[in-house]
C-alpha atoms as a PDB file:
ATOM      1  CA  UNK A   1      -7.516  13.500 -10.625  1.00  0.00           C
ATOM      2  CA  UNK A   2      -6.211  14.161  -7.360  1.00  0.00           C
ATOM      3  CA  UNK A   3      -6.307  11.206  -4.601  1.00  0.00           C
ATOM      4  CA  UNK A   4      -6.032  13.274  -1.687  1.00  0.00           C
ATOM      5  CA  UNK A   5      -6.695  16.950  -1.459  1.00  0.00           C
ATOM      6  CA  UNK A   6      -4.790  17.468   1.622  1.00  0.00           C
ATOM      7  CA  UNK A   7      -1.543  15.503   0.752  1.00  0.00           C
ATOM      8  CA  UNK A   8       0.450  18.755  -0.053  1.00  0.00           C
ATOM      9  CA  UNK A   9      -0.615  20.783   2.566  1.00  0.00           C
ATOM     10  CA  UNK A  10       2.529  20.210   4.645  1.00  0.00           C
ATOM     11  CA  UNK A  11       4.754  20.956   1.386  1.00  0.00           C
ATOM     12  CA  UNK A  12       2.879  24.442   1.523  1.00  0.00           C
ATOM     13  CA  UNK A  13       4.851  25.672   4.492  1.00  0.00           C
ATOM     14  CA  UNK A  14       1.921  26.136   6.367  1.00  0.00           C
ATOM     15  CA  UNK A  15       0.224  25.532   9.761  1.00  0.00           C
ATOM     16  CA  UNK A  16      -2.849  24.222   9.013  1.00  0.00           C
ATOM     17  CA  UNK A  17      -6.149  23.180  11.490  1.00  0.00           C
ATOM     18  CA  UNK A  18      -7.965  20.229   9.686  1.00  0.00           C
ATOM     19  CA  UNK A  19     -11.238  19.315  10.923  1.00  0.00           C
ATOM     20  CA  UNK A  20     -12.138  15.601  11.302  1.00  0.00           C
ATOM     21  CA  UNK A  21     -15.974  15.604  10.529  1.00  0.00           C
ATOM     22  CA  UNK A  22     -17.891  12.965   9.177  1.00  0.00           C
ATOM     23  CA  UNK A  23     -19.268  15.752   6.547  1.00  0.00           C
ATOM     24  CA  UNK A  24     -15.799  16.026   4.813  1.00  0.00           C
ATOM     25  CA  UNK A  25     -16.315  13.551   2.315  1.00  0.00           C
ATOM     26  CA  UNK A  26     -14.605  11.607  -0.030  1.00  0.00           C
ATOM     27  CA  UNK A  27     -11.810  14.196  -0.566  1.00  0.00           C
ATOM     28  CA  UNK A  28     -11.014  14.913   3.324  1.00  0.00           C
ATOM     29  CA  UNK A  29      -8.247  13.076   4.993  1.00  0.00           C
ATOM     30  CA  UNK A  30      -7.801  10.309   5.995  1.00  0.00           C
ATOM     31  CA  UNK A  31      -6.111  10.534   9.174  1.00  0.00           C
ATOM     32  CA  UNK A  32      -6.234  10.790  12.596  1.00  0.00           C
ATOM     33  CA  UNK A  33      -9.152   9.316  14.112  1.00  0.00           C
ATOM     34  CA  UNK A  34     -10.408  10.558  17.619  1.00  0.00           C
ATOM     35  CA  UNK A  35     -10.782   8.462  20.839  1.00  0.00           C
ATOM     36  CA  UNK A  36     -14.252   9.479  20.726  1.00  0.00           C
ATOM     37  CA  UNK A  37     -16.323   8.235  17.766  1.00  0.00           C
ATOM     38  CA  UNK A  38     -18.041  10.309  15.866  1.00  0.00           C
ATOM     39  CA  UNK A  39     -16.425  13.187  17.699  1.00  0.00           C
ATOM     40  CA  UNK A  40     -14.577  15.983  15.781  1.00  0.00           C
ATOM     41  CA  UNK A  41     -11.292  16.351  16.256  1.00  0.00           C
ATOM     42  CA  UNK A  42      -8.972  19.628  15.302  1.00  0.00           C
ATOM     43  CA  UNK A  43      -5.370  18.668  14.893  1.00  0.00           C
ATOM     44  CA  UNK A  44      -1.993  20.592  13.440  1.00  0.00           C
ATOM     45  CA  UNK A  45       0.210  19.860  10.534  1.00  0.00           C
ATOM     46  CA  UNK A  46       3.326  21.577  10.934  1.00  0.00           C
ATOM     47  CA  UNK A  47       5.615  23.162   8.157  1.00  0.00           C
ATOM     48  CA  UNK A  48       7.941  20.483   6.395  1.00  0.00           C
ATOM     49  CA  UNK A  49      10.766  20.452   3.560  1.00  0.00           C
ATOM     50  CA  UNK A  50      10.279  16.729   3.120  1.00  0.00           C
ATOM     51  CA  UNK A  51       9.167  16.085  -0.579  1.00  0.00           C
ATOM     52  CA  UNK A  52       5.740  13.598  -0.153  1.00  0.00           C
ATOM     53  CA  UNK A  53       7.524   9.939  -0.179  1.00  0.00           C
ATOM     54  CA  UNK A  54       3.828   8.824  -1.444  1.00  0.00           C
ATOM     55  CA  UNK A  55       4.237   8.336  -5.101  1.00  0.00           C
ATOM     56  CA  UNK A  56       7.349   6.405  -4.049  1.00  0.00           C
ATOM     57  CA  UNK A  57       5.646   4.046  -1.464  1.00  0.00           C
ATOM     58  CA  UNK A  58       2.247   2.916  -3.826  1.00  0.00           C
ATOM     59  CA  UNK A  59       4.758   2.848  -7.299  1.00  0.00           C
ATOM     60  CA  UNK A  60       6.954   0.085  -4.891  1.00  0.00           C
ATOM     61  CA  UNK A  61       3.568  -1.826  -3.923  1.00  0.00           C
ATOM     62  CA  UNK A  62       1.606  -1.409  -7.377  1.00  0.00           C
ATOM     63  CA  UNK A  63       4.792  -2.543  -9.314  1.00  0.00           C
ATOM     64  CA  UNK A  64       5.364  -5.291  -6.216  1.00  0.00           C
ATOM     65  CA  UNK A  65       1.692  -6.596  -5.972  1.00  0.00           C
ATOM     66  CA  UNK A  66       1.721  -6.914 -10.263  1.00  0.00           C
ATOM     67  CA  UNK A  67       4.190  -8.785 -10.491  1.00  0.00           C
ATOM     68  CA  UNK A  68       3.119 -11.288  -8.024  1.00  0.00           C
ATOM     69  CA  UNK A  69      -0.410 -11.536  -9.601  1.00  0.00           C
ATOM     70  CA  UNK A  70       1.286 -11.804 -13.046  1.00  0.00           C
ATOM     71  CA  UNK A  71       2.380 -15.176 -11.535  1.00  0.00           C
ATOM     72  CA  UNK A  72      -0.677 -16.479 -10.097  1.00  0.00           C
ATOM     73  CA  UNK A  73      -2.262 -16.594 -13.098  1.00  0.00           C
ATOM     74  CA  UNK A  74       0.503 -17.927 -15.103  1.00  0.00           C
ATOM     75  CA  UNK A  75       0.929 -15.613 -17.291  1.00  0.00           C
ATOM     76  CA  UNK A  76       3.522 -16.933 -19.850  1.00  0.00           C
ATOM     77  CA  UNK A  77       3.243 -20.509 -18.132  1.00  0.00           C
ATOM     78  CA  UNK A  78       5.066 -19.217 -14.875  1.00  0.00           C
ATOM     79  CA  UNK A  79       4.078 -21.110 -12.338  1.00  0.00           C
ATOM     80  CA  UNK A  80       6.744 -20.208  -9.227  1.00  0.00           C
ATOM     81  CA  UNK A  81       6.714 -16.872  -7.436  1.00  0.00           C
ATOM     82  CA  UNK A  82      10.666 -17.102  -6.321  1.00  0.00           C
ATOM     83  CA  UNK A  83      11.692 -14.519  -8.758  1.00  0.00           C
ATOM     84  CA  UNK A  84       9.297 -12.126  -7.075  1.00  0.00           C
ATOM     85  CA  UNK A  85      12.003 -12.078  -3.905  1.00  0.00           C
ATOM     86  CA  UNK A  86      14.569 -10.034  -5.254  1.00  0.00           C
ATOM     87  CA  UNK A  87      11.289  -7.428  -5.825  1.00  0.00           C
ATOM     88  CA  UNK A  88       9.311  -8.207  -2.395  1.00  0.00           C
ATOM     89  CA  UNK A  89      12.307  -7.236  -0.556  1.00  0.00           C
ATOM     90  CA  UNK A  90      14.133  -4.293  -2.157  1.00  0.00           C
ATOM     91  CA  UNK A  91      10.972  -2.551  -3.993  1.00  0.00           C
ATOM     92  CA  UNK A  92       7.678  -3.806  -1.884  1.00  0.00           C
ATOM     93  CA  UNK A  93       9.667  -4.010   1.057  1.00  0.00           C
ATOM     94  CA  UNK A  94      12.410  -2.004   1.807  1.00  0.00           C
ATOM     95  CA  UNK A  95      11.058   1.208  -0.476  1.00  0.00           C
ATOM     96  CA  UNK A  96       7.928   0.954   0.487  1.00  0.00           C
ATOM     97  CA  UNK A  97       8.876   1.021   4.465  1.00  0.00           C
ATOM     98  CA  UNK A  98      11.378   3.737   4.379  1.00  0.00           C
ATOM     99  CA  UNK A  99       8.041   5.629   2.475  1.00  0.00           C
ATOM    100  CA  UNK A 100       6.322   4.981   5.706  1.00  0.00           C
ATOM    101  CA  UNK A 101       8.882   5.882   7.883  1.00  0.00           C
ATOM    102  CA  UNK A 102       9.019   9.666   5.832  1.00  0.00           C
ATOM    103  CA  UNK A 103       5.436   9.850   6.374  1.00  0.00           C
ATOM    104  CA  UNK A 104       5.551  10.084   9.603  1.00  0.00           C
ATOM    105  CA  UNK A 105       7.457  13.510  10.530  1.00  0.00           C
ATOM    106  CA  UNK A 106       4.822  15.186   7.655  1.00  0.00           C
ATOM    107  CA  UNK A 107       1.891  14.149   9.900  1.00  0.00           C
ATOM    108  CA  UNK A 108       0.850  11.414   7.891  1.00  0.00           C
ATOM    109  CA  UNK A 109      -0.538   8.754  10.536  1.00  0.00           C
ATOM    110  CA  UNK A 110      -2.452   7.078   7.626  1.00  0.00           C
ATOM    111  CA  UNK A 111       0.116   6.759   5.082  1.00  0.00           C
ATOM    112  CA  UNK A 112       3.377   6.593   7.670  1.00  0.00           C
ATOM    113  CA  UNK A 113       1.056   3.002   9.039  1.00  0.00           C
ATOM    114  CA  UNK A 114      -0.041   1.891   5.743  1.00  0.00           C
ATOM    115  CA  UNK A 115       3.862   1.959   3.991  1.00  0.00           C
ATOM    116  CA  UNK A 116       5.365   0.165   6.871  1.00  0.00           C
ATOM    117  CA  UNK A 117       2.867  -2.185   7.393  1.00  0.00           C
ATOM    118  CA  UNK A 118       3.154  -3.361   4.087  1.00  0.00           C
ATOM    119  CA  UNK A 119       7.030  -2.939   3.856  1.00  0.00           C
ATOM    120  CA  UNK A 120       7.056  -5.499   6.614  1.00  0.00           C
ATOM    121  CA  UNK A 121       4.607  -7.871   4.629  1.00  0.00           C
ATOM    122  CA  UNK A 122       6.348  -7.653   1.323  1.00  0.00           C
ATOM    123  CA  UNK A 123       9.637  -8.588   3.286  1.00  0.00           C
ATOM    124  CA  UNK A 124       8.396 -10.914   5.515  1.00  0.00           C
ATOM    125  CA  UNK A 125       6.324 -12.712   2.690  1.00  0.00           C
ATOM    126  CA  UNK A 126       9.975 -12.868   0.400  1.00  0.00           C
ATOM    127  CA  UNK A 127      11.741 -14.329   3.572  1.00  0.00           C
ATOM    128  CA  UNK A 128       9.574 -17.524   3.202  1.00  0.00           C
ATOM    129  CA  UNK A 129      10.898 -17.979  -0.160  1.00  0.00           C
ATOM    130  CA  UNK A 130      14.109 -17.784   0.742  1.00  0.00           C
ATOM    131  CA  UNK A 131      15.963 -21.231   0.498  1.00  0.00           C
ATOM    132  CA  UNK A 132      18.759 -19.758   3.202  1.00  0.00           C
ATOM    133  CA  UNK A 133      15.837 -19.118   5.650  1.00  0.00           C
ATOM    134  CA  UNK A 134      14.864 -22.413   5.883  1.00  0.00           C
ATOM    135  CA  UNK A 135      11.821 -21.764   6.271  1.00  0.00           C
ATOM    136  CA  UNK A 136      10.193 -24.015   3.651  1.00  0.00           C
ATOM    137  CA  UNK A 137      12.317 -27.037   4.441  1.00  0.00           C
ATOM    138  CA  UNK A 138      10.802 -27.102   8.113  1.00  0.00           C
ATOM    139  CA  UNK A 139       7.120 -28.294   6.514  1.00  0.00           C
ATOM    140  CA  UNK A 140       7.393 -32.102   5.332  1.00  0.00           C
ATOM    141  CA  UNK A 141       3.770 -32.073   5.147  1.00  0.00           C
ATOM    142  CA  UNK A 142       2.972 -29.923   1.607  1.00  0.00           C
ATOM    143  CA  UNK A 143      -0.472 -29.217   2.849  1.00  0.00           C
ATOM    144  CA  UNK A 144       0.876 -28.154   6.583  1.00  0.00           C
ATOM    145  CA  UNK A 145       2.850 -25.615   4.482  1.00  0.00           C
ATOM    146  CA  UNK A 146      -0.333 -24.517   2.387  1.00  0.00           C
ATOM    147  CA  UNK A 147      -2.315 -23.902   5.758  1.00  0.00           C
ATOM    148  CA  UNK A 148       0.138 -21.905   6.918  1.00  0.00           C
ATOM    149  CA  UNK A 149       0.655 -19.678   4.195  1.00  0.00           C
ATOM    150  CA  UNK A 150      -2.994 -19.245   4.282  1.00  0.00           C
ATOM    151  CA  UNK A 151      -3.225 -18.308   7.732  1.00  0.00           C
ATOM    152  CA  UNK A 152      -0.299 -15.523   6.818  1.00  0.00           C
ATOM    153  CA  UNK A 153      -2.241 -14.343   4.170  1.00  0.00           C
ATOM    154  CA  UNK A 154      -5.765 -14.276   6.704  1.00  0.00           C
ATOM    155  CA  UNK A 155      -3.557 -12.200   8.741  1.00  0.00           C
ATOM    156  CA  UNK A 156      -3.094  -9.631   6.285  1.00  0.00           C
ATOM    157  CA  UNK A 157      -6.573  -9.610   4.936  1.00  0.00           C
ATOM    158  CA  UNK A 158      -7.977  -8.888   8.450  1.00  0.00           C
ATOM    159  CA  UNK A 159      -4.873  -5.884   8.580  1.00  0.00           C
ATOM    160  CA  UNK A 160      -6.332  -4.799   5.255  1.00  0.00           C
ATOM    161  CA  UNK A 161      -9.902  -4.862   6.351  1.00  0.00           C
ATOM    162  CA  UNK A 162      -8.938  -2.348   9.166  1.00  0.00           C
ATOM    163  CA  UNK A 163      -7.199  -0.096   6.609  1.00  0.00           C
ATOM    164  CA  UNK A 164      -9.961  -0.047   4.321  1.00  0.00           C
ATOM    165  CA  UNK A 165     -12.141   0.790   6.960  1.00  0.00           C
ATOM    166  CA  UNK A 166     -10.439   3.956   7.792  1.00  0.00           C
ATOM    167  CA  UNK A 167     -10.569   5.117   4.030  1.00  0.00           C
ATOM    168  CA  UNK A 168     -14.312   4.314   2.655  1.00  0.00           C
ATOM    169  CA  UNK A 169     -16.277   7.222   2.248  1.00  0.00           C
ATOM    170  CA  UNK A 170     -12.924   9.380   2.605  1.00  0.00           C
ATOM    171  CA  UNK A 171     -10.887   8.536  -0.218  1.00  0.00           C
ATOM    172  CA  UNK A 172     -12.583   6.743  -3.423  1.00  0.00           C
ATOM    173  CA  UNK A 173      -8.867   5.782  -4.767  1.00  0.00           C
ATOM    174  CA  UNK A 174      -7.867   4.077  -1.679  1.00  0.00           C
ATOM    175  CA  UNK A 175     -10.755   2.794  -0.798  1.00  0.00           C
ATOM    176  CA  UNK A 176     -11.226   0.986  -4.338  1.00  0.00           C
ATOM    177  CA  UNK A 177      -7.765  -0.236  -3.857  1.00  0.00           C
ATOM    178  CA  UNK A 178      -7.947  -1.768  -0.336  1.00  0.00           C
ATOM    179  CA  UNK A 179     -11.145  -3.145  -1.158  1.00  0.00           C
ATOM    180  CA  UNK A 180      -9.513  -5.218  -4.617  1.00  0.00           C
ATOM    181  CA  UNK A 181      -6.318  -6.170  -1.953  1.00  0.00           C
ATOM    182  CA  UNK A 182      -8.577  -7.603   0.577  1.00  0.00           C
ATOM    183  CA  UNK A 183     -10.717  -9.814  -1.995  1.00  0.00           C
ATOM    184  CA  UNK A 184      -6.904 -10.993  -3.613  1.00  0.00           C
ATOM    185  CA  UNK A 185      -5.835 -11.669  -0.041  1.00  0.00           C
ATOM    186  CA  UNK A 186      -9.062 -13.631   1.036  1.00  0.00           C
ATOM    187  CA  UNK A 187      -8.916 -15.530  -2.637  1.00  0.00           C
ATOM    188  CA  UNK A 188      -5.577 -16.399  -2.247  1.00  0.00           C
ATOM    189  CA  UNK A 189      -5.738 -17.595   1.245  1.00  0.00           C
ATOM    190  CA  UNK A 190      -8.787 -19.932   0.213  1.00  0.00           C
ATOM    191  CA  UNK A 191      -6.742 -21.425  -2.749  1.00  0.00           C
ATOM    192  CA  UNK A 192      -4.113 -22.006   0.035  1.00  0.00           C
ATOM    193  CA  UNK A 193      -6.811 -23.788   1.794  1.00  0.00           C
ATOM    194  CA  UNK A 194      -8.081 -25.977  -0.668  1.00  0.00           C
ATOM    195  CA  UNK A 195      -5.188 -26.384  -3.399  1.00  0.00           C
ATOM    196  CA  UNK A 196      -7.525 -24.892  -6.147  1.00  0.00           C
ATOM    197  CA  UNK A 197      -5.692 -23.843  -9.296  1.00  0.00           C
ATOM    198  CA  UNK A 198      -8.817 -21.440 -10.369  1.00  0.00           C
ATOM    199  CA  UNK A 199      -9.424 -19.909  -6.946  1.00  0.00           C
ATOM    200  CA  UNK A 200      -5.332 -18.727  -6.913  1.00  0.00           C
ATOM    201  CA  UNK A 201      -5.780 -17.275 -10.906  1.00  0.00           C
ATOM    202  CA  UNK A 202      -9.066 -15.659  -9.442  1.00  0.00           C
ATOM    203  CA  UNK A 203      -6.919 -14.196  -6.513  1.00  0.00           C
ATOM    204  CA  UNK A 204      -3.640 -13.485  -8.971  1.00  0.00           C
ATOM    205  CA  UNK A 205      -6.845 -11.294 -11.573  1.00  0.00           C
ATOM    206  CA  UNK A 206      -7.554  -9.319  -8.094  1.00  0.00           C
ATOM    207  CA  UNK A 207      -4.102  -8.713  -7.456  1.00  0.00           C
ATOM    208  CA  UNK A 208      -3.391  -7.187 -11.379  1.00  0.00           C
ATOM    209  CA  UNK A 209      -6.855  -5.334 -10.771  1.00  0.00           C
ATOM    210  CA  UNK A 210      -5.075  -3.668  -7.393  1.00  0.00           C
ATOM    211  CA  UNK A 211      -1.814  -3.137  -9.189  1.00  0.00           C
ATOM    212  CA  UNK A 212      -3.321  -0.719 -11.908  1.00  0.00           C
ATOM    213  CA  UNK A 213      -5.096   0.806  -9.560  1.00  0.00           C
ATOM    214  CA  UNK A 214      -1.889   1.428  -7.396  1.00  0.00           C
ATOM    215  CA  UNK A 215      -0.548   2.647 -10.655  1.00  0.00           C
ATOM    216  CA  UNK A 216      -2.748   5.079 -11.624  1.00  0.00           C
ATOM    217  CA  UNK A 217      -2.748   6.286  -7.652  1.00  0.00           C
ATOM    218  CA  UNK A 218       1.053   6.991  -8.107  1.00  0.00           C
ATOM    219  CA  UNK A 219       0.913   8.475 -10.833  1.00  0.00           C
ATOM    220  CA  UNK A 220      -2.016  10.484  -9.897  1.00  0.00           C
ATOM    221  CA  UNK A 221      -0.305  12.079  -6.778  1.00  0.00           C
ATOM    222  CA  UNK A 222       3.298  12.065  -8.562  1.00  0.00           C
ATOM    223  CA  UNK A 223       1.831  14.463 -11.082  1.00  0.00           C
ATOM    224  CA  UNK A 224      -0.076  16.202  -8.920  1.00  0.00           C
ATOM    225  CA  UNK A 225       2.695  16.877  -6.835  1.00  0.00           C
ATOM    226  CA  UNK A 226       5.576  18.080  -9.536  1.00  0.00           C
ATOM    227  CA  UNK A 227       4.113  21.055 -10.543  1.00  0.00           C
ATOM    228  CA  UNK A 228       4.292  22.492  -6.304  1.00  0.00           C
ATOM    229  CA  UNK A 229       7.934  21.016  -6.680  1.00  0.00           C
ATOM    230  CA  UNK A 230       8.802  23.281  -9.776  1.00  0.00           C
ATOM    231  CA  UNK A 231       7.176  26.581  -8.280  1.00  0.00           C
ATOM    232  CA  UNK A 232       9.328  26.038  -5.367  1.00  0.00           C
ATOM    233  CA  UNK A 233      12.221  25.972  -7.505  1.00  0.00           C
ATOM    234  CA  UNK A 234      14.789  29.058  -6.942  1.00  0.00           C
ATOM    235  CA  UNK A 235      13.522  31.334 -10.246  1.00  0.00           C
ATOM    236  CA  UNK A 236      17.643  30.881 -12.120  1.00  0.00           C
ATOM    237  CA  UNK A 237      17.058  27.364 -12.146  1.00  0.00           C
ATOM    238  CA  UNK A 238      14.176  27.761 -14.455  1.00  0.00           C
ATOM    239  CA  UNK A 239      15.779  29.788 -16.801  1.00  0.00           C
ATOM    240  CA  UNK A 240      19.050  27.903 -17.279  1.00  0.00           C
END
């Protein structure tokens, strides 16, 4: 299954109008959005030899967001997310941003927002666990610090919110993903909140829930797009 029926039209080498209609469906695309709502809107993708960084950017966050979740539920008595930094800044962040910042010269408003933004969670959310950032040792109150992480993570479930509202009804994938994020974010935030053990292993099942989903997005698009990448393969190369 395909997530997106228009993610390869750039890698096509064509010039393409897209139509922005309410009547495109699940498979249409997901970006851009009019200043008129409700309005169509006719807009051009132009020809591109950038390969589509999305498999990249949802592998970083699916592999990013599991492994996080693994740890909220304490799987294999683990009870401290530190050794998620290393991941949050290299993999969910730093990958997952420079996937963003490729989407944007293949027209991909969407994807090009939705990298980044999370890029910039994953590394700002790995900075607070950094001992060198002192961040931590500022809060001598342990509940002051457990407000404040759940305000972060409000933050990010409003920013989610937003995102999934731009996908429902145009991508099924996405939009089953986003939805599973936002519940993990608003779980987690409320076990921030109130110190409840079973509220953050409800949040950390949400999270695994949105990593296989992430998983089988990547993989979904990855395979999708390798057999395009082979036909566009000089013909030697496929006999050598």
């Amino acid at each position: 299954m395909s997530t997106t029926n228009n993610s390869n039209d750039v890698e096509k080498g064509r010039v393409q109008n897209i139509s922005n209609n309410a009547g495109n469906g699940a498979g249409a695309d997901v970006e851009p959005f009019g200043p008129n709502s409700g309005d169509p809107v006719s807009y051009q993708r132009y020809p591109s030899h950038i390969a589509n960084p999305g498999p990249t950017g949802v592998f970083a966050f699916a592999m990013t967001t599991f492994l996080l979740s693994m740890f909220n539920v304490g799987t294999r008595g683990v009870s401290h997310p530190n050794v998620v930094v290393g991941m949050a800044i290299f993999a969910g962040g730093l990958t997952q941003f420079i996937a963003g910042m490729w989407e944007f010269p293949r027209g991909n408003v969407f994807g090009a927002t939705a990298f980044s933004t999370y890029g910039s969670f994953w590394m700002s959310y790995a900075t607070i666990f950094i001992p060198g950032s002192g961040i931590l040792a500022t809060f001598s109150n342990p509940q002051e610090l457990n407000n404040a992480i759940g305000l972060f993570l409000i933050t990010w479930f409003i920013v989610t919110f937003i995102f999934l509202l731009a996908v429902i009804r145009r991508n099924i994938a996405f939009s089953i993903l986003l939805a599973l994020l936002d519940i993990a974010f608003a779980l987690l935030s409320a076990a921030e909140f109130t110190g409840s053990a079973a509220v953050q292993k409800a949040g950390g099942a949400f999270g695994i829930m949105t990593g296989l989903v992430a998983f089988y997005i990547g993989a979904s698009e990855l395979l999708h797009a390798e057999p395009q990448a082979i036909a566009r393969l000089p013909q030697g190369l496929l006999h050598t």
